[in-house]
C-alpha atoms as a PDB file:
ATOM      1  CA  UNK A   1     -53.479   1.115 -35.211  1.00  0.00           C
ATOM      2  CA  UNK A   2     -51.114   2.503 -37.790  1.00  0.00           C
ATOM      3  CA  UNK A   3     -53.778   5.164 -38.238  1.00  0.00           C
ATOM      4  CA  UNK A   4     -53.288   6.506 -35.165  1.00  0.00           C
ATOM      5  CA  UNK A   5     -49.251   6.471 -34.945  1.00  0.00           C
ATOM      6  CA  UNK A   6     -49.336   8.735 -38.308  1.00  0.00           C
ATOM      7  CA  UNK A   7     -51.825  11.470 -36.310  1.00  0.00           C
ATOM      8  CA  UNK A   8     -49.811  11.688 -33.492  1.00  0.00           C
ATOM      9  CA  UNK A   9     -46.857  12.203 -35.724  1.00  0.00           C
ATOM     10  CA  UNK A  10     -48.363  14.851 -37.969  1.00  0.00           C
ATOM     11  CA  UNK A  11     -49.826  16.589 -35.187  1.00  0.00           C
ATOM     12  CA  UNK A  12     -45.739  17.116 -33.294  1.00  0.00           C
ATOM     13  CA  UNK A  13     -44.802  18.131 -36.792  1.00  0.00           C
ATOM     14  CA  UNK A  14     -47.406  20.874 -37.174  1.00  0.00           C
ATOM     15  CA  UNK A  15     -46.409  22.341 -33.570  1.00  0.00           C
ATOM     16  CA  UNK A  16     -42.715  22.473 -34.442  1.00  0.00           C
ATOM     17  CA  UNK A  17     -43.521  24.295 -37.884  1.00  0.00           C
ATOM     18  CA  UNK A  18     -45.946  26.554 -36.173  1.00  0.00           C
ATOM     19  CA  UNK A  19     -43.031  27.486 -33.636  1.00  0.00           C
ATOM     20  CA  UNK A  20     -41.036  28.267 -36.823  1.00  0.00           C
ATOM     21  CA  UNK A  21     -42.840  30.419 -38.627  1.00  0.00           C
ATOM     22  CA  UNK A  22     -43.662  32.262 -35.461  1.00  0.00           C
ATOM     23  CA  UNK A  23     -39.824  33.117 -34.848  1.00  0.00           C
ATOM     24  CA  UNK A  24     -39.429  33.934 -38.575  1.00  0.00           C
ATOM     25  CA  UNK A  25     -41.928  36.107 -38.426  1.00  0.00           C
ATOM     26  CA  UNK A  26     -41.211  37.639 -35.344  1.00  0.00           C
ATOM     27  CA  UNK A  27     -37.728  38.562 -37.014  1.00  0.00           C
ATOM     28  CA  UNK A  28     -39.169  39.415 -40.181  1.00  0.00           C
ATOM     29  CA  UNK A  29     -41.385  42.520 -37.988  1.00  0.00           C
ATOM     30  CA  UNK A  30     -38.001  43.082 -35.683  1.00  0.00           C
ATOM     31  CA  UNK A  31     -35.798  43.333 -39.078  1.00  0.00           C
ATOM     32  CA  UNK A  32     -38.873  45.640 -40.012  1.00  0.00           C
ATOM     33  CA  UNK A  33     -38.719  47.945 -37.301  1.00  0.00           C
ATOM     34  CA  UNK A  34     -34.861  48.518 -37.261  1.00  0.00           C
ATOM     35  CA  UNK A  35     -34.413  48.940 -40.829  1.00  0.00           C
ATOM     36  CA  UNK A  36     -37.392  51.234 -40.898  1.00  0.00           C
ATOM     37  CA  UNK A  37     -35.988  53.000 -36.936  1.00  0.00           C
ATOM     38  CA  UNK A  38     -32.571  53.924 -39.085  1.00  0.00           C
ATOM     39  CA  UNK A  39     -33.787  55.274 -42.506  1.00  0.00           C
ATOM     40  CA  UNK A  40     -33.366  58.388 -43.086  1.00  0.00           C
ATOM     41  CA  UNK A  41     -37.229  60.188 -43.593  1.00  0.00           C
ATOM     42  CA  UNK A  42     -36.715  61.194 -47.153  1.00  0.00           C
ATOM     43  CA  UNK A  43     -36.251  57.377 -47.699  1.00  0.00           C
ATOM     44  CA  UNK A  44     -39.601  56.672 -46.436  1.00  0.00           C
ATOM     45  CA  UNK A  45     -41.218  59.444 -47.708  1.00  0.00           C
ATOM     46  CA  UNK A  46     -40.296  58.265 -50.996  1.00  0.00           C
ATOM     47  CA  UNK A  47     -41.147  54.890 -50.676  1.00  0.00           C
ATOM     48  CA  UNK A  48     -44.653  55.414 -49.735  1.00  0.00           C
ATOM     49  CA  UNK A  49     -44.779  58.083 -51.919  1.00  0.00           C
ATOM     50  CA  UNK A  50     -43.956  55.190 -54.990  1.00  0.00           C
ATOM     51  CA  UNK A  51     -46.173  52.600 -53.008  1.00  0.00           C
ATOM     52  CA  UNK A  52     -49.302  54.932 -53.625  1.00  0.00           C
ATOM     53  CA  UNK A  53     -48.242  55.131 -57.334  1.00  0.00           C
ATOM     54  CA  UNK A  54     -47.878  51.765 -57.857  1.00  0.00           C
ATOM     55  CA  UNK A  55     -51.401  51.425 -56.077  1.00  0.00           C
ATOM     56  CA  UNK A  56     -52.801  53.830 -58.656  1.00  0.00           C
ATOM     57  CA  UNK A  57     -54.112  55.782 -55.484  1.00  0.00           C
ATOM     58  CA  UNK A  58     -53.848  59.552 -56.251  1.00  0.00           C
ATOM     59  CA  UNK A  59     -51.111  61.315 -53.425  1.00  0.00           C
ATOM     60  CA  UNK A  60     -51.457  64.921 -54.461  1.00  0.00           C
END
């Protein structure tokens, strides 16, 4: 009996985390796309540009 109590309990706790870290994320992606939306292109440029380095993939 007290088995079955602590499922039902865990399983309303994983559905309200779940919910969570889908809105985090989703703000995560919409911070994302604005900060990325308002930088200037040499920013970006550069950025990947040191991503590929760091990567050790060849860019030129």
């Amino acid at each position: 009996m007290t088995t079955n109590v602590q499922t039902l309990g865990t399983t309303g706790t994983r559905a309200s985390e779940g919910a969570a870290a889908i809105a985090i994320a989703a703000l995560l992606g919409l911070g994302l796309v604005f900060l990325a939306g308002f930088a200037p292109a040499s920013a970006l440029h550069n950025a990947a540009h040191d991503f590929r380095h760091t990567q050790n993939f060849p860019c030129h």
